[in-house]
Protein backbone atom coordinates (compact mmCIF):
# COMPACT_ATOMS: atom_id res chain seq x y z
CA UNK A 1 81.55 65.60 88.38
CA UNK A 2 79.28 63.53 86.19
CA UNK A 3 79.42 60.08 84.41
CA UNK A 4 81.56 60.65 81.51
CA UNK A 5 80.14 60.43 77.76
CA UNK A 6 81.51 57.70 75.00
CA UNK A 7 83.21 60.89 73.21
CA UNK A 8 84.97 61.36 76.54
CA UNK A 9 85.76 57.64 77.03
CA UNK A 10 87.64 57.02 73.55
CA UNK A 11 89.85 60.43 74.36
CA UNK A 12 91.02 58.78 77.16
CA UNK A 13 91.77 55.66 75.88
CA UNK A 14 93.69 57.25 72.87
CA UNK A 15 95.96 58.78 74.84
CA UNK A 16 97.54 55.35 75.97
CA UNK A 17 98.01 53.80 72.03
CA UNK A 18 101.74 53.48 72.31
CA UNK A 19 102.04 52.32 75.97
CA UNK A 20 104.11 49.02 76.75
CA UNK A 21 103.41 46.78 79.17
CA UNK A 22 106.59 46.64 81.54
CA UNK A 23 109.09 43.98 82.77
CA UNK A 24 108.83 44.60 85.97
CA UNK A 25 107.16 47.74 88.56
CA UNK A 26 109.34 50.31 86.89
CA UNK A 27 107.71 53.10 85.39
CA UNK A 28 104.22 51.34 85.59
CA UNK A 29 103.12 54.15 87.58
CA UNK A 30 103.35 56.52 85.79
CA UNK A 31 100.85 58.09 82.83
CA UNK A 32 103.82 60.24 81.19
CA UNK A 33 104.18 59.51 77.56
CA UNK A 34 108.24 59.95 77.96
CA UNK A 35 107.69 55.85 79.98
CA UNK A 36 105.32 54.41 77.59
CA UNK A 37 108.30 52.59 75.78
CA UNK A 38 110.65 52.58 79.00
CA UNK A 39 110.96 48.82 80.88
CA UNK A 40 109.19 46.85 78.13
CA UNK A 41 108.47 43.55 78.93
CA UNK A 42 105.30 41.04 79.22
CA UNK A 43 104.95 40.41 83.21
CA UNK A 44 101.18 42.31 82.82
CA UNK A 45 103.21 45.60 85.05
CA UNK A 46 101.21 48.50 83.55
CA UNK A 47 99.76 52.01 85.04
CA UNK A 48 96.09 50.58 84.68
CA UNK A 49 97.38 47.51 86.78
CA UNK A 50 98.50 50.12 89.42
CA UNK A 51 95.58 52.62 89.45
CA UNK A 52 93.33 48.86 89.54
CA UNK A 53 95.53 47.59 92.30
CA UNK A 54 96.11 44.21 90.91
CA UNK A 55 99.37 45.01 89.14
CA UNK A 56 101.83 42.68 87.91
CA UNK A 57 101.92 38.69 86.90
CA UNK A 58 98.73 37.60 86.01
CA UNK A 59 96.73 40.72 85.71
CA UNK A 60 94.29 41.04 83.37
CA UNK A 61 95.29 44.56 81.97
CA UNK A 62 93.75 44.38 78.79
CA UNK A 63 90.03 44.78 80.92
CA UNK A 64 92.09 46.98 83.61
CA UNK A 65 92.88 49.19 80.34
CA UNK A 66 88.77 49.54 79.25
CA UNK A 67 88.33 50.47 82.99
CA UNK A 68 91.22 53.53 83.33
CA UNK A 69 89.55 54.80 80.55
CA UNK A 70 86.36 55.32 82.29
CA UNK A 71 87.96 56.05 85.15
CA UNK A 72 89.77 59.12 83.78
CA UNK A 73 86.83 60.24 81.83
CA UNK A 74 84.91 60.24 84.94
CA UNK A 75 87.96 62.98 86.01
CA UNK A 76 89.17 59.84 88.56
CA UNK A 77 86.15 59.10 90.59
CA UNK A 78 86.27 55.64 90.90
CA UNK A 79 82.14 55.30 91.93
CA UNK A 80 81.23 56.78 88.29
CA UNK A 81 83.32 54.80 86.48
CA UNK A 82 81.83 51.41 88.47
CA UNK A 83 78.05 53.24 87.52
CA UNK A 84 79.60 53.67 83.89
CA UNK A 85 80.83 49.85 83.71
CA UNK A 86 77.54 48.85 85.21
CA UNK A 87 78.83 47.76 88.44
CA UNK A 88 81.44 46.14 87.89
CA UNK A 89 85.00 47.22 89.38
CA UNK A 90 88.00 47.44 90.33
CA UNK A 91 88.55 46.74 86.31
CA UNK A 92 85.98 45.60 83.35
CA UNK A 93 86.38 41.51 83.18
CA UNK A 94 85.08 40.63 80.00
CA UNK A 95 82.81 38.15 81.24
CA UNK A 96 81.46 40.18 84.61
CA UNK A 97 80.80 43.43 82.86
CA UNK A 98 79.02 41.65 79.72
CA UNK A 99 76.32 39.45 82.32
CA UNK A 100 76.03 42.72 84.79
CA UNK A 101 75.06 44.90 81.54
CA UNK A 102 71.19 44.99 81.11
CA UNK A 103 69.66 43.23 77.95
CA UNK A 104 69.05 46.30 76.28
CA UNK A 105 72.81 47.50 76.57
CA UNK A 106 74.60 44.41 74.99
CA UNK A 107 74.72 42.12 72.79
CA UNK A 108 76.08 39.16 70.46
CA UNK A 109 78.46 39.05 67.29
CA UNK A 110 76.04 39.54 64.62
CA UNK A 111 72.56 40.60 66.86
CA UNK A 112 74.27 43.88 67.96
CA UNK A 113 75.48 46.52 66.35
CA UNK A 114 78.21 48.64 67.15
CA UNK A 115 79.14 51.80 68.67
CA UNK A 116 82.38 54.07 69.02
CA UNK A 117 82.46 53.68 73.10
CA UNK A 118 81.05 50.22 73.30
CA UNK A 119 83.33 47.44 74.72
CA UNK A 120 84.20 44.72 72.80
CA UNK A 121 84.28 41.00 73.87
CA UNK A 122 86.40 38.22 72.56
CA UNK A 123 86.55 35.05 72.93
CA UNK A 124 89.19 32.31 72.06
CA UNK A 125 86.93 29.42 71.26
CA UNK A 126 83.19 30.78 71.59
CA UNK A 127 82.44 30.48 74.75
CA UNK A 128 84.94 31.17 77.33
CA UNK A 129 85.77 35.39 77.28
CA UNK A 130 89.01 36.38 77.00
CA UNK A 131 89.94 39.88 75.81
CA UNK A 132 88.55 43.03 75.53
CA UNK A 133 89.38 46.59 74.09
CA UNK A 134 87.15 49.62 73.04
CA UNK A 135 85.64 50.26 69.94
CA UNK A 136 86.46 53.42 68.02
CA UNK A 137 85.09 53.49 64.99
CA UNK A 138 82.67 50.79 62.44
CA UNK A 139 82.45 50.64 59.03
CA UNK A 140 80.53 48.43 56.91
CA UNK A 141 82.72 45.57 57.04
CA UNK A 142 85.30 46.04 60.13
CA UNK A 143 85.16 47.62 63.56
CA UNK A 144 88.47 49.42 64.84
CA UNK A 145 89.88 49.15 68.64
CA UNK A 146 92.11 50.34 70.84
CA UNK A 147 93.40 47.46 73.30
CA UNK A 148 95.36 46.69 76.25
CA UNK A 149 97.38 43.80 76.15
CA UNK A 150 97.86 43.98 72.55
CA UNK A 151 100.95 41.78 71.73
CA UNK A 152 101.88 43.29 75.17
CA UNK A 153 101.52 47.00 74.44
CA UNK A 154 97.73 49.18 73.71
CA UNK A 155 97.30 49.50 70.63
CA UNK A 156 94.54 50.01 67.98
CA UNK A 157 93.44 47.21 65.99
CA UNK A 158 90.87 46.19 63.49
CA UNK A 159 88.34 43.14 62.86
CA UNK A 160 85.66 41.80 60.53
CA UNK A 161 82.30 42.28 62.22
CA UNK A 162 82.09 38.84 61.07
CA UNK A 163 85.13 37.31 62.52
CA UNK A 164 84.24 34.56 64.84
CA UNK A 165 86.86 36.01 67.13
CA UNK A 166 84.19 38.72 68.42
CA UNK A 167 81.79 37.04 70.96
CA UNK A 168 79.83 40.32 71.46
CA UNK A 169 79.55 43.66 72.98
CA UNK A 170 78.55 45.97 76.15
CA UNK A 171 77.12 49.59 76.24
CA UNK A 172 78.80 51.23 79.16
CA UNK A 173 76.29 52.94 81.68
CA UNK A 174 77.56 56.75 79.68
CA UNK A 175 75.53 60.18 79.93
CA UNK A 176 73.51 61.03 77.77
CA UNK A 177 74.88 63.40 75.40
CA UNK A 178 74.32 65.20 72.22
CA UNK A 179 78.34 65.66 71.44
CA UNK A 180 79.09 63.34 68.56
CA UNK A 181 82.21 61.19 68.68
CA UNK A 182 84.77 62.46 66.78
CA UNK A 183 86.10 60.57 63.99
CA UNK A 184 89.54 58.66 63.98
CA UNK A 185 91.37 57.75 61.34
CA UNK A 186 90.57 53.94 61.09
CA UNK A 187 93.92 51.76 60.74
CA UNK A 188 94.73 48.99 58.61
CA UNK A 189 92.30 46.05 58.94
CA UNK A 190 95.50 43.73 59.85
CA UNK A 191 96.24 46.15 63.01
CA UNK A 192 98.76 48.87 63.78
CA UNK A 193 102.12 47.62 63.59
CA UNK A 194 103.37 47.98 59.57
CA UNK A 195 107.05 47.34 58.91
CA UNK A 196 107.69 49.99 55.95
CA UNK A 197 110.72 48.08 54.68
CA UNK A 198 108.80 44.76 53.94
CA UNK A 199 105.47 46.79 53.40
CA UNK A 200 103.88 43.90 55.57
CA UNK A 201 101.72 44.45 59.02
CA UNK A 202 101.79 42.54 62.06
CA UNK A 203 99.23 40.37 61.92
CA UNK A 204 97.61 38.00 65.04
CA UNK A 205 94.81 36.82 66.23
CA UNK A 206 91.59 38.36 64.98
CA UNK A 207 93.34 40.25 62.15
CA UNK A 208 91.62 39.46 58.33
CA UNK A 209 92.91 40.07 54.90
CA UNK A 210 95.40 39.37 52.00
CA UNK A 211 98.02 39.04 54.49
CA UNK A 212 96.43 36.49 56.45
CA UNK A 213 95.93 34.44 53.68
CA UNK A 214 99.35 34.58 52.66
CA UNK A 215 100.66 32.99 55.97
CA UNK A 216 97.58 30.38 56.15
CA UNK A 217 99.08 29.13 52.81
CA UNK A 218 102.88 29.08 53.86
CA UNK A 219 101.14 26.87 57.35
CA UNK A 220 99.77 24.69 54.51
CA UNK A 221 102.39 24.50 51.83
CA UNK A 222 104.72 23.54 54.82
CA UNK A 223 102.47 20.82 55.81
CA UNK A 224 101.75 22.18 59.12
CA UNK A 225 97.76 21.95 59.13
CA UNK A 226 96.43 20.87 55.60
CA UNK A 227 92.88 21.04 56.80
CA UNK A 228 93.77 24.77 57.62
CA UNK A 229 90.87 26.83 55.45
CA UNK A 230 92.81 29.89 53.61
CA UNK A 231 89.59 32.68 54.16
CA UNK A 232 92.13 35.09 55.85
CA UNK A 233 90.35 35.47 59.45
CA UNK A 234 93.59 35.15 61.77
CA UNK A 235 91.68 32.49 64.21
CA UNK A 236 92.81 29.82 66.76
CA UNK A 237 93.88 27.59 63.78
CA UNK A 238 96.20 30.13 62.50
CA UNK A 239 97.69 30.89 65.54
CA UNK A 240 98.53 27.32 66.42
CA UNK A 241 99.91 26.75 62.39
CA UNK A 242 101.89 29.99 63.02
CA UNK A 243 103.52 28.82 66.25
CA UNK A 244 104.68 25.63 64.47
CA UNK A 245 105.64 27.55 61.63
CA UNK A 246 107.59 29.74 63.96
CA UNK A 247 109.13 26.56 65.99
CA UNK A 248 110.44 24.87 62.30
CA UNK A 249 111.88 28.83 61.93
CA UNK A 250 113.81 28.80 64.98
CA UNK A 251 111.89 31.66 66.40
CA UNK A 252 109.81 32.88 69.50
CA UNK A 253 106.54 30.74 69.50
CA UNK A 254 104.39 33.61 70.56
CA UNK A 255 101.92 33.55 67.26
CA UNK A 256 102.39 36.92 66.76
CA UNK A 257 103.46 37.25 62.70
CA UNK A 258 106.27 39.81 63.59
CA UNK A 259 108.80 41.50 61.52
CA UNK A 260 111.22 38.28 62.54
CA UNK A 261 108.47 35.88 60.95
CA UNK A 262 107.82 37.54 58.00
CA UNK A 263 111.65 38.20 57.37
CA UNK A 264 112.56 34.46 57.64
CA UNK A 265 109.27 33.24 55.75
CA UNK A 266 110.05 35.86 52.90
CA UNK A 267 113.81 34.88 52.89
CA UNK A 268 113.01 31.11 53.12
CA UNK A 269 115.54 30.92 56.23
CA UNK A 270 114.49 27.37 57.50
């Protein structure tokens, strides 16, 4: 068996877009698609958590997710997939994988540009790493993921290349290979979750658009930040606007803009 190439990498990691994090050991591990929605919770119990053997509260499954991936591209041999993630295993940590990477093989928001196959690196406030995911596909103005630990589920998502949100990105250790990536059909650049009967998306942090700017003026209007800027990147500021706006709502304060958000902002049930 061989390192695996980036074309192999992103089939693997599209196989798990639908997968739900789990409530508790239950079905986490298992890869069948008949459990990805069976046990859903947000206790970090997944089936990258158990092949990574650190499963359960706490894990980190979103990196866990980037390094199954690999791992089953690499047909399970867990020494290729550390050579692919440049050393660093038993799962990708944002922050170990991006400083193990040589220079030429990563790179900052802005002074890199991406690849389908590349891992992405985000970061909450611009410095400390704190997510990570796959890219897909790149445009001209947004690159398209596929995450772990996606509002507790994998699932693809989409970003400005300028958003603020992105602290940079890693070239995993692949073969060579002349076999282009195939394309995927890009999804909306406020993620993957749209709710057909209010023709709105879910939107959270690092989403962009009309959308966004719709909720950054309802957290003004309301009074919750007026120094908020309405430019429709879904940042820190948004998120913390949203979970007030969500607390004054009687909802979850999770500052996720879910169905239940958008239903009581568009109904005006305060």
């Amino acid at each position: 068996m061989a390192k695996c190439t980036a074309a192999q990498a992103l089939a693997a990691a599209e196989y798990y877009v639908g997968y739900c994090e789990k409530a508790s050991s239950a079905y986490s591990d298992t890869r069948d698609k008949a459990a990805f929605t069976l046990n859903k919770g947000a206790n970090n119990w997944t089936y990258a958590g158990h092949i990574c053997g650190i499963n359960g509260p706490g894990g980190p499954w979103c990196a866990m997710q980037v390094s199954l991936a690999i791992y089953e591209a690499c047909g399970n041999d867990k020494a290729l997939a550390k050579d692919v993630l440049w050393g660093v295993w038993p799962y990708a940590a944002c922050n170990q994988l991006y400083d193990a990477a040589p220079a030429n093989s990563k790179g900052r928001r802005g002074a890199w540009t991406p690849k389908p196959g590349d891992v992405i690196v985000f970061s909450d406030n611009g410095s400390t790493r704190t997510h990570t995911g796959i890219v897909y596909a790149v445009d001209k103005t947004y690159v398209y993921t596929i995450e772990g630990n996606a509002s507790n589920m994998c699932a693809k998502r989409s970003y400005l290349l300028t958003s603020t949100y992105i602290w940079g990105y890693v070239r995993p250790n692949y073969a060579a290979s002349t076999e282009p990536v195939q394309p995927v059909e890009p999804v909306e650049p406020y993620g993957k979750v749209v709710f057909a009967d209010i023709g709105l998306h879910e939107l959270s942090k690092g989403c962009a658009g009309a959308e966004v700017k719709t909720i950054q003026r309802v957290i003004f209007a309301r009074g919750i930040n007026k120094a908020l800027v309405v430019d429709g990147e879904f940042g820190p500021a948004t998120k913390s606007g949203v979970q007030v706006l969500q607390k004054q709502l009687g909802l979850a304060q999770d500052g996720v803009v879910g169905k239940d958000t958008w239903k009581a902002v568009l109904t005006g049930l305060n």
